[in-house]
C-alpha atoms as a PDB file:
ATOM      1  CA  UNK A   1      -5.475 -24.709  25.863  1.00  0.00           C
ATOM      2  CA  UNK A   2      -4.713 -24.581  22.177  1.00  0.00           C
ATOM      3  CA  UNK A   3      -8.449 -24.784  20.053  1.00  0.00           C
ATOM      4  CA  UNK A   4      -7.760 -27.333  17.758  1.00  0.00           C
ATOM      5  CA  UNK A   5      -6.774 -25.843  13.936  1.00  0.00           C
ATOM      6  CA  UNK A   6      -5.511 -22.747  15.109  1.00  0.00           C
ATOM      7  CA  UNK A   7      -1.928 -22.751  14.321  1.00  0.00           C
ATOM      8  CA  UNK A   8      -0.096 -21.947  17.553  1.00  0.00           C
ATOM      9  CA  UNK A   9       3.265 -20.064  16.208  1.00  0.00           C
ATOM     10  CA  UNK A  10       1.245 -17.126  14.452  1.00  0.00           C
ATOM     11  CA  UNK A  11       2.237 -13.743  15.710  1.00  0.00           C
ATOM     12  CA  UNK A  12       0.646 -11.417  13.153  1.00  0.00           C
ATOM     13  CA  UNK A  13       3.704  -9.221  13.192  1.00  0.00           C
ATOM     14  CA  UNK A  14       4.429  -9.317   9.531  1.00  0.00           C
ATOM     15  CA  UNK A  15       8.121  -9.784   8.860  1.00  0.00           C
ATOM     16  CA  UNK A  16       7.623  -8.842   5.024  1.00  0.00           C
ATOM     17  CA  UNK A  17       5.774  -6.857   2.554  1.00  0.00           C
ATOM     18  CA  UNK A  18       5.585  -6.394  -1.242  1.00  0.00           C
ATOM     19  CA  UNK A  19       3.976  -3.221  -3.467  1.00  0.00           C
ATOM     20  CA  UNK A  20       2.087  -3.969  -5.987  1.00  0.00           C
ATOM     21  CA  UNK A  21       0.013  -2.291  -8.449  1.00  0.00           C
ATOM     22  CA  UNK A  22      -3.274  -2.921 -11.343  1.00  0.00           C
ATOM     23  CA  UNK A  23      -6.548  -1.680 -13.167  1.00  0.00           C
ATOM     24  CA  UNK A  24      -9.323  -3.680 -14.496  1.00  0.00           C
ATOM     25  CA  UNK A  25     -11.884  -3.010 -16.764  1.00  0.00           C
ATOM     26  CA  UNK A  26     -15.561  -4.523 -16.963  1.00  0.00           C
ATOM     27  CA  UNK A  27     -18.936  -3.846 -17.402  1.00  0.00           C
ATOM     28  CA  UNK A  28     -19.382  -4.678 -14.323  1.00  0.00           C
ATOM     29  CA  UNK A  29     -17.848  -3.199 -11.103  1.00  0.00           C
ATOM     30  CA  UNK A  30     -16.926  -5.692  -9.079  1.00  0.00           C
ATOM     31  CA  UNK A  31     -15.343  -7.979 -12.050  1.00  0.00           C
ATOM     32  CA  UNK A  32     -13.166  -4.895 -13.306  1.00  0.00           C
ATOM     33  CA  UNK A  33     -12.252  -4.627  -9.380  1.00  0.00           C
ATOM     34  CA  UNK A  34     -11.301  -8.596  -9.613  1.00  0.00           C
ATOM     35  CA  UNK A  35      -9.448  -8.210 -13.049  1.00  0.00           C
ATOM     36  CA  UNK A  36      -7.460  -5.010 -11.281  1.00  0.00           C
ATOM     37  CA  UNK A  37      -6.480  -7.250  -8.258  1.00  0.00           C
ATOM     38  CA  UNK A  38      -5.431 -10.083 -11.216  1.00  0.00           C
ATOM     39  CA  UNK A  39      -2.725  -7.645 -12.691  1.00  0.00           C
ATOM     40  CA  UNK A  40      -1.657  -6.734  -9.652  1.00  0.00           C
ATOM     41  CA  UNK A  41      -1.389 -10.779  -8.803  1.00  0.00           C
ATOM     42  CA  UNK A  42      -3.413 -10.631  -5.929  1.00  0.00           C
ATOM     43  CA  UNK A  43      -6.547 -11.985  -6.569  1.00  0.00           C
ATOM     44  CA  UNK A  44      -5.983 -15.819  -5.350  1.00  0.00           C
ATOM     45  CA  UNK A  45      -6.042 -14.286  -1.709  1.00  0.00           C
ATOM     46  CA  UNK A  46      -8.303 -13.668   0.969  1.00  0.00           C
ATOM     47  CA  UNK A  47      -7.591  -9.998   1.296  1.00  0.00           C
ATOM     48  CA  UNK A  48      -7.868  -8.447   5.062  1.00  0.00           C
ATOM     49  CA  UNK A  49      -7.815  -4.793   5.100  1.00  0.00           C
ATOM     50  CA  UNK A  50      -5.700  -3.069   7.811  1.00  0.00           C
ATOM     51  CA  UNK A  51      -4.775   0.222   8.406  1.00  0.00           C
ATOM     52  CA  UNK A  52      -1.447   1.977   7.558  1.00  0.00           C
ATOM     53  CA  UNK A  53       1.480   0.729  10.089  1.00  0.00           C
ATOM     54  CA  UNK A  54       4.678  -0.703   8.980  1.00  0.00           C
ATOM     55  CA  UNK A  55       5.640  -3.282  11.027  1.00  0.00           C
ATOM     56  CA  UNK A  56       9.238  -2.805  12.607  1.00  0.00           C
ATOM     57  CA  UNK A  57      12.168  -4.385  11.534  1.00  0.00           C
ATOM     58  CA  UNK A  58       9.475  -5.866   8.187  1.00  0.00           C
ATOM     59  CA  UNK A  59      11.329  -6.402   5.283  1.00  0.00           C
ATOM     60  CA  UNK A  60      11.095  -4.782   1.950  1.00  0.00           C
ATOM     61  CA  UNK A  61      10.540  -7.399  -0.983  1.00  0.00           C
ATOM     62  CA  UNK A  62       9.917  -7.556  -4.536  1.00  0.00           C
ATOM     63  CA  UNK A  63       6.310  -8.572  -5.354  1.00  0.00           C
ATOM     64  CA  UNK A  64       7.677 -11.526  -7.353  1.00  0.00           C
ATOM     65  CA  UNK A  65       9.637 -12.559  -3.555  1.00  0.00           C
ATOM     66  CA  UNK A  66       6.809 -11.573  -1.954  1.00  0.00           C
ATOM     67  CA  UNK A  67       4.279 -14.307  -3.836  1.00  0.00           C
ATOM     68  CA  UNK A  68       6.122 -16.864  -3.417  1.00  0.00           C
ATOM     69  CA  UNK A  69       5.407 -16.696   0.582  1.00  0.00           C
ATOM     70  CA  UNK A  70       2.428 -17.109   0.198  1.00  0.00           C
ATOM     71  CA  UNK A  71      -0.611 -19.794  -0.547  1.00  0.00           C
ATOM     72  CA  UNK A  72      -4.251 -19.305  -2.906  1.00  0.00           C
ATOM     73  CA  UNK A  73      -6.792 -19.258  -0.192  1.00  0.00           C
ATOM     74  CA  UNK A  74      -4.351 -18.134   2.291  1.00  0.00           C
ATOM     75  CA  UNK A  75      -5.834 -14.751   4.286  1.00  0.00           C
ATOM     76  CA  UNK A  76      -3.631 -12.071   3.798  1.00  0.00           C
ATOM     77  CA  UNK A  77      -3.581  -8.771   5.094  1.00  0.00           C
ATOM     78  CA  UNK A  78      -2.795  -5.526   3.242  1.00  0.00           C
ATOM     79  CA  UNK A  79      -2.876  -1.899   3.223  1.00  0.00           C
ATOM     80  CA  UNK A  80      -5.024  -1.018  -0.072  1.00  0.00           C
ATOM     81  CA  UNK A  81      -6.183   1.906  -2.076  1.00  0.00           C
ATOM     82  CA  UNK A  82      -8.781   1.733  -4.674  1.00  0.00           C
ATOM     83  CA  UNK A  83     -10.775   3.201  -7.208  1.00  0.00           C
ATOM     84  CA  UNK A  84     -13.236   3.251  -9.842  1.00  0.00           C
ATOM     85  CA  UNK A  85     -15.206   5.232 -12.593  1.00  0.00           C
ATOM     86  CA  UNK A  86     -17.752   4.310 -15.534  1.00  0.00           C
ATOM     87  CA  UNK A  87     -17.474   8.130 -16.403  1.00  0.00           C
ATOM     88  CA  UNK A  88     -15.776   8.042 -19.956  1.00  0.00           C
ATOM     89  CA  UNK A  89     -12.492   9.670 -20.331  1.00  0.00           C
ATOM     90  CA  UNK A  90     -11.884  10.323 -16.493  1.00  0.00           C
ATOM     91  CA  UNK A  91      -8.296  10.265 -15.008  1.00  0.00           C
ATOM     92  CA  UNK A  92      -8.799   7.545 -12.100  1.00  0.00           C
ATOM     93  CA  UNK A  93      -5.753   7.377  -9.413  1.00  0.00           C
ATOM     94  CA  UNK A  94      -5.121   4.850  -6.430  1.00  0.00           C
ATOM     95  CA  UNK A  95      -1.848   5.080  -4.319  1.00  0.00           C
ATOM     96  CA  UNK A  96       0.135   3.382  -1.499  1.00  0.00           C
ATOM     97  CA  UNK A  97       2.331   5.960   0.202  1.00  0.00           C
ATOM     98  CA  UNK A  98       5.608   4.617   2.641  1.00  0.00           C
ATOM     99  CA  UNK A  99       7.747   6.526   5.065  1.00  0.00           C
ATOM    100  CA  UNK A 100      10.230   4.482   6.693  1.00  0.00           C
ATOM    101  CA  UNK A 101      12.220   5.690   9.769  1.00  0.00           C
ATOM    102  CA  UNK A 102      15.637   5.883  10.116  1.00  0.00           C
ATOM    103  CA  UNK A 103      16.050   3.198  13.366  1.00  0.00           C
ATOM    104  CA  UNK A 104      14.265   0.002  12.349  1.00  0.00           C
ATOM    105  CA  UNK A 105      13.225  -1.056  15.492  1.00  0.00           C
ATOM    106  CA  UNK A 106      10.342   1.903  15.210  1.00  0.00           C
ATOM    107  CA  UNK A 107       7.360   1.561  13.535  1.00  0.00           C
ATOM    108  CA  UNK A 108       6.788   3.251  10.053  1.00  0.00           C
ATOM    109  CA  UNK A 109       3.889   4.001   7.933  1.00  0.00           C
ATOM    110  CA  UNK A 110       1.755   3.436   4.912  1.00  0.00           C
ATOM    111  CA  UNK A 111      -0.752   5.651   3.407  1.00  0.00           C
ATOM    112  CA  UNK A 112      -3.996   4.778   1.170  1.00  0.00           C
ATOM    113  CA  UNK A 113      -4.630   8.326  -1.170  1.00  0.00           C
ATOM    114  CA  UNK A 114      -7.165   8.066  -4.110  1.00  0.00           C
ATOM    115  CA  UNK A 115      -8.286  10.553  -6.319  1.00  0.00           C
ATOM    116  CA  UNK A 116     -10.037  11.396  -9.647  1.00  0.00           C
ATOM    117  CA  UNK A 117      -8.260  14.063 -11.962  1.00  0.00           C
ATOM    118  CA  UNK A 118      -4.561  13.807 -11.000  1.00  0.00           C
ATOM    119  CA  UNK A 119      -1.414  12.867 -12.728  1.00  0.00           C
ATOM    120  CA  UNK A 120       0.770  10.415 -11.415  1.00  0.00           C
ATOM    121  CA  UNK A 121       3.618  12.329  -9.925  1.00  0.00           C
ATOM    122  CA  UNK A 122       0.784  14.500  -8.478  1.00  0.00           C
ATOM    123  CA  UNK A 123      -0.707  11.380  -6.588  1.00  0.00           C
ATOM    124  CA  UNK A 124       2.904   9.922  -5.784  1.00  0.00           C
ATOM    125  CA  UNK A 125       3.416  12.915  -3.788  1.00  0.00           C
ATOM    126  CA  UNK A 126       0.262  13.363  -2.248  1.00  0.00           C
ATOM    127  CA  UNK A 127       0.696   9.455  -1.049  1.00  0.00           C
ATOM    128  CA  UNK A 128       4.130   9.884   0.278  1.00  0.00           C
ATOM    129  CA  UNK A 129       3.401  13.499   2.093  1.00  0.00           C
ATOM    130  CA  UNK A 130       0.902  11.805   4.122  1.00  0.00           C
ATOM    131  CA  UNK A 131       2.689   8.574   5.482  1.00  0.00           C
ATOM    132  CA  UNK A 132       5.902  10.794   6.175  1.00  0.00           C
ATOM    133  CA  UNK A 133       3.445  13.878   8.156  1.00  0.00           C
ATOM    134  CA  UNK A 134       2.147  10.404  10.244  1.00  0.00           C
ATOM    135  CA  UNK A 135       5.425   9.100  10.912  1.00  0.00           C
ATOM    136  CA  UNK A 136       6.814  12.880  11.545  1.00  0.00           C
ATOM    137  CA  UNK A 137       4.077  13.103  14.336  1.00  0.00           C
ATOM    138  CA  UNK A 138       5.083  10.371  16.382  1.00  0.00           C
ATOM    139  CA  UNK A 139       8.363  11.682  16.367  1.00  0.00           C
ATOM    140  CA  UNK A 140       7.839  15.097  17.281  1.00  0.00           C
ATOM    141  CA  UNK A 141       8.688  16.357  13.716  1.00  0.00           C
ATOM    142  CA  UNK A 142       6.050  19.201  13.490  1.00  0.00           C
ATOM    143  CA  UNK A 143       6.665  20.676  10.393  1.00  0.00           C
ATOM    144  CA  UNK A 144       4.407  23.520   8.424  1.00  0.00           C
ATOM    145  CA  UNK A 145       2.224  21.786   6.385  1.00  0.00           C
ATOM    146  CA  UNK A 146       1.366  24.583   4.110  1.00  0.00           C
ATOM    147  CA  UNK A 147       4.713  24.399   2.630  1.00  0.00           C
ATOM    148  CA  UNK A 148       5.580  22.423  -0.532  1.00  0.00           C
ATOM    149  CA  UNK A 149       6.089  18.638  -0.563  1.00  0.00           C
ATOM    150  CA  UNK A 150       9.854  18.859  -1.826  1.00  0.00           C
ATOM    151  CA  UNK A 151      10.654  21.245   0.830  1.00  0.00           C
ATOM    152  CA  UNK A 152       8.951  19.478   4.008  1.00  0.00           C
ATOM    153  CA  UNK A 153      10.559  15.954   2.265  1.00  0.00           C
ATOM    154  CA  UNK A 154      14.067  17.111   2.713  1.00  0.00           C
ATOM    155  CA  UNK A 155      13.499  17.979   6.021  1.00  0.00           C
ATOM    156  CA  UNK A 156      12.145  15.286   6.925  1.00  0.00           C
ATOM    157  CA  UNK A 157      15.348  13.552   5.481  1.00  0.00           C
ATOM    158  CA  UNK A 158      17.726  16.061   6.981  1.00  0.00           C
ATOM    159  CA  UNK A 159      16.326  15.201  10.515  1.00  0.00           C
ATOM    160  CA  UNK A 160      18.027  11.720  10.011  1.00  0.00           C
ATOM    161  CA  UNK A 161      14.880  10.184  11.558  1.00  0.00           C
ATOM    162  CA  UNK A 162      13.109   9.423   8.567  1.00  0.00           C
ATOM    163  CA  UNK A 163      15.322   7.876   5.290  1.00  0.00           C
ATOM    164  CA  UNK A 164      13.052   6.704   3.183  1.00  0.00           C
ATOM    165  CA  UNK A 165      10.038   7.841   1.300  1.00  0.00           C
ATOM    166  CA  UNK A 166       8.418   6.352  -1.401  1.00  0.00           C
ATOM    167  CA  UNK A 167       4.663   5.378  -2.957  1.00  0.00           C
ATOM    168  CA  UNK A 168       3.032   2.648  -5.730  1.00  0.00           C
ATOM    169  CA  UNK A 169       0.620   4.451  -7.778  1.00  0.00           C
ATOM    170  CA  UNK A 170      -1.409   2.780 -10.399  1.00  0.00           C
ATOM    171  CA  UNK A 171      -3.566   5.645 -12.152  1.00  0.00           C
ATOM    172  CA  UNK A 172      -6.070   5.218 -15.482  1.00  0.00           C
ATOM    173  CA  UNK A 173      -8.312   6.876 -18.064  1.00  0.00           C
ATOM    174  CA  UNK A 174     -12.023   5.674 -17.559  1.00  0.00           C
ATOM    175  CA  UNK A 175     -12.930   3.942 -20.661  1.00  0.00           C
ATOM    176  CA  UNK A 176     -14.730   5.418 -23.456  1.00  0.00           C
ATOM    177  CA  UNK A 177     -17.353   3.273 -24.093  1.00  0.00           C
ATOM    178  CA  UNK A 178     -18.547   3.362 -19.905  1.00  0.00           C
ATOM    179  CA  UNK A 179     -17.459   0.008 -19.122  1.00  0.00           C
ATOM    180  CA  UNK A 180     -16.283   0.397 -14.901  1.00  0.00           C
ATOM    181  CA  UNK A 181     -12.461   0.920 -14.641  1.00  0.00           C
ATOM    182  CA  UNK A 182     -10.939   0.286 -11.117  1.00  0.00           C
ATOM    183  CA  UNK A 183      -7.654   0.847 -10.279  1.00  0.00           C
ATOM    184  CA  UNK A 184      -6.144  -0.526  -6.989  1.00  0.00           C
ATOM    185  CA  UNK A 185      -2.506  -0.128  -5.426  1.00  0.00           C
ATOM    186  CA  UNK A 186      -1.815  -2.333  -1.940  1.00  0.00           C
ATOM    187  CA  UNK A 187       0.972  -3.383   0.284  1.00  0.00           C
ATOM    188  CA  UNK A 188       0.987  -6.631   1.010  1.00  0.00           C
ATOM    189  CA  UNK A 189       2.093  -8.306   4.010  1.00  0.00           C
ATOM    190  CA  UNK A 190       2.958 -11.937   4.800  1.00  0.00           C
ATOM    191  CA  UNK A 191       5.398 -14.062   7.137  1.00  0.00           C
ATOM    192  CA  UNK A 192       3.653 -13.660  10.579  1.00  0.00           C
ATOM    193  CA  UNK A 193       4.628 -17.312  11.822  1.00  0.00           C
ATOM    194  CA  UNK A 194       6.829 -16.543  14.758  1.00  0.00           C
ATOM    195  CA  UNK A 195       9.313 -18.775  13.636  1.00  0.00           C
ATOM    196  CA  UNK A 196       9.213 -16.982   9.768  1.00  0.00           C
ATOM    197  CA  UNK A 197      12.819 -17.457   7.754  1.00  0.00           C
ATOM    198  CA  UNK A 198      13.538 -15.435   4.752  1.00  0.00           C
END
């Protein structure tokens, strides 16, 4: 019996997701956390939190595409990272790592990795390692993690089971004068009506 104003043709299987990125500064925490979400043109949302699977066969869009799917107020879900300091002069890092395998029809994944003190490339490689070690596992792929990034990435490549690799990072220096800096980096999914059209 459908209850009534629950729409009947949701599937929560995403069939899209953007990448997006921001940092916000306040004296207060939770407004430099809103002003971050605002640059990364989030903040109009009801965001859900879920963990780190990429849906198969979801579709890879541009956070411009991705917006216009979707409605103020709407509840959305997305994988998110974030951070914050009110220590001056403190290198502040939030990431959103992706490993996407080879046959579409399989699952992939996304990784939240947030640190204090690390460079960007630094961060973009710590968020990609650990979506593609996830995805390796499932697959069998048991590679040494003690080696270097670049060497267990081409593997990983060279298997032919995972393609792509990739990570949003949105890093920043705390602010001099104290004032809260949080930076945040998500993936954002939407299209989970069953009958969804790009």
């Amino acid at each position: 019996m459908q209850q009534k104003g629950i729409p009947q043709n949701l599937d929560l299987v995403p069939k899209g997701v953007f990448f997006t990125k921001g940092v916000g500064k306040h004296k207060y925490k939770l407004r430099s956390f809103e002003l971050a979400l605002r640059k990364a043109g989030i903040e109009r949302f009801n965001l859900v939190a879920v963990s780190s699977i990429l849906p198969p066969h979801c579709r890879i869009v541009t956070r411009k595409v991705g917006l216009k799917h979707l409605k103020s107020g709407q509840v959305v879900f997305a994988v998110m990272a974030q951070n914050a300091t009110n220590e001056p002069n403190r290198l502040v890092a939030s990431s959103i790592g992706l490993a996407v395998p080879a046959d579409h029809a399989q699952y992939g994944y996304l990784s939240e990795h947030h640190s204090f003190g690390e460079k960007k490339p630094i961060v973009d490689d710590h968020a990609e390692d650990l979506a593609a070690t996830m995805l390796a596992s499932t697959m069998g792929l048991d590679l040494d993690p003690d080696k270097a990034w670049d060497e267990r990435k081409q593997l990983y490549v060279t298997s032919g089971r995972i393609i792509k690799t990739n990570s949003v990072t949105q890093t920043a220096i705390g602010d001099k004068n104290g004032l809260w800096t949080t930076v945040i980096a998500a993936a954002v999914f939407f299209g989970l009506e069953s009958n969804f059209k790009f």
